[in-house]
Protein backbone atom coordinates (compact mmCIF):
# COMPACT_ATOMS: atom_id res chain seq x y z
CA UNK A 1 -15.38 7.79 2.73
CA UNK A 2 -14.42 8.30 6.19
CA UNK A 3 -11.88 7.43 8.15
CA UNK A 4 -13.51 4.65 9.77
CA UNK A 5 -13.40 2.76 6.10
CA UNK A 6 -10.39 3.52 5.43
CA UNK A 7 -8.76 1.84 8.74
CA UNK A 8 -11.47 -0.94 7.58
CA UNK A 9 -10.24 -1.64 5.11
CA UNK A 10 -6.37 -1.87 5.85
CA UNK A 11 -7.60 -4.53 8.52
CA UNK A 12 -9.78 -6.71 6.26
CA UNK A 13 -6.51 -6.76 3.71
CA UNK A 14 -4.17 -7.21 6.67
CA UNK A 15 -6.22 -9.97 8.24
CA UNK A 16 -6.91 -11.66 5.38
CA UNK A 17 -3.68 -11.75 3.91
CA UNK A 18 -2.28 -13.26 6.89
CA UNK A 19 -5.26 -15.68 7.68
CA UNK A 20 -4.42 -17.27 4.09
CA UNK A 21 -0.69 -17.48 4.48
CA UNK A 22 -0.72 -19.23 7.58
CA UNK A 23 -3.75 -21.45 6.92
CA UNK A 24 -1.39 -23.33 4.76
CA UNK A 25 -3.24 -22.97 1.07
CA UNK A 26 -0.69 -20.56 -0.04
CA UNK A 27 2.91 -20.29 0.47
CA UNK A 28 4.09 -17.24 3.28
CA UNK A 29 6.70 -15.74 0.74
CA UNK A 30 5.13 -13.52 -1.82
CA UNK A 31 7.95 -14.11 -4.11
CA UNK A 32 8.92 -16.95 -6.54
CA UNK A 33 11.01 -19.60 -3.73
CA UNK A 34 12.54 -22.15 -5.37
CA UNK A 35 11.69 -25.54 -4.09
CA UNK A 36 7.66 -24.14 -3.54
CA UNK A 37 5.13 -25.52 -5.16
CA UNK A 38 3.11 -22.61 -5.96
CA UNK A 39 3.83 -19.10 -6.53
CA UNK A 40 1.87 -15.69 -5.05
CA UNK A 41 2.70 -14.27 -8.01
CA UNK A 42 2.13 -15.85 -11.36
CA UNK A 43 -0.46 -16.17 -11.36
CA UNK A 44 -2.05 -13.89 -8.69
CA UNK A 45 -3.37 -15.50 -5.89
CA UNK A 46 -5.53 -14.34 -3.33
CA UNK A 47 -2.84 -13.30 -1.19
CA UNK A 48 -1.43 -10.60 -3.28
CA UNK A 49 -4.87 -9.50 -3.96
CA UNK A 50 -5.13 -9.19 0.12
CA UNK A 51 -2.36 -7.46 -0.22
CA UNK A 52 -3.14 -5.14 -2.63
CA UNK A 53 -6.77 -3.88 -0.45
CA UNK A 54 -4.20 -3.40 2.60
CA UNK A 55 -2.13 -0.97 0.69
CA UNK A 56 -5.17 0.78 -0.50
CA UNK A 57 -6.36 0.88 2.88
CA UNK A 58 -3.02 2.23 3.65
CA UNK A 59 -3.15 4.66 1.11
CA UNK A 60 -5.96 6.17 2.01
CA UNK A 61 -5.11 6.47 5.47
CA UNK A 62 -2.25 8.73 4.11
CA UNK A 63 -3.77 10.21 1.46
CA UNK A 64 -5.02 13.63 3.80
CA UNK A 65 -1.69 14.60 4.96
CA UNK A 66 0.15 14.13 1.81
CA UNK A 67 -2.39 16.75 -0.11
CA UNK A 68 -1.51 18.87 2.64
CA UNK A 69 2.28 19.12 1.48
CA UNK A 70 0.78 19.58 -1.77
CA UNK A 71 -1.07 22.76 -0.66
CA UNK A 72 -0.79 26.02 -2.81
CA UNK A 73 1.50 27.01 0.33
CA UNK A 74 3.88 24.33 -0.56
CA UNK A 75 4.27 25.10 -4.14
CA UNK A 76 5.02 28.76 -3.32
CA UNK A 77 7.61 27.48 -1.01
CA UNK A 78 9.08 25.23 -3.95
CA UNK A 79 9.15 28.47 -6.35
CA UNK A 80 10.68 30.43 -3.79
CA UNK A 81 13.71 27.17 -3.63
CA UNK A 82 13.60 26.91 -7.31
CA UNK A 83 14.64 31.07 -7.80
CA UNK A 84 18.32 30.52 -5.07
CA UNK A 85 19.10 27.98 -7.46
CA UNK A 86 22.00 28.36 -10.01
CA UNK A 87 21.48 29.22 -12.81
């Protein structure tokens, strides 16, 4: 996917999760409040599943730069750290 998708789709999670917590349907706090009549999280409700498509969005967004500090340049780094170690 491109880039494009990705930022997409962190927008579409973003704006729907707060389009449904401020509609008043579901309660703002996405844990268990005492004195609240429902809960976002047992069982799921559409806000935490909102939530979960903006971290993937997130994610993804990410997800280029962190295999990039994963690069075969990086690991000969780490084995170069790992021999000035004690032993």
């Amino acid at each position: 996917m491109r880039r494009d998708a990705h930022v997409a789709i962190a927008i579409v999670g973003l704006t729907g999760l707060v389009v449904s917590t401020n509609v008043g349907v579901y309660p703002r706090s996405a844990v268990a409040v005492e004195g609240e009549w429902l809960s976002n999280m047992f069982p799921t409700t559409a806000p935490i599943a909102l939530l979960a498509v903006f971290q993937l969005g997130l994610v993804l967004l990410v997800r280029p730069r962190s295999i990039v500090g994963c690069s075969d340049h990086g690991r000969r780094r780490g084995a170069r750290w790992q021999s000035t170690r004690w032993r």
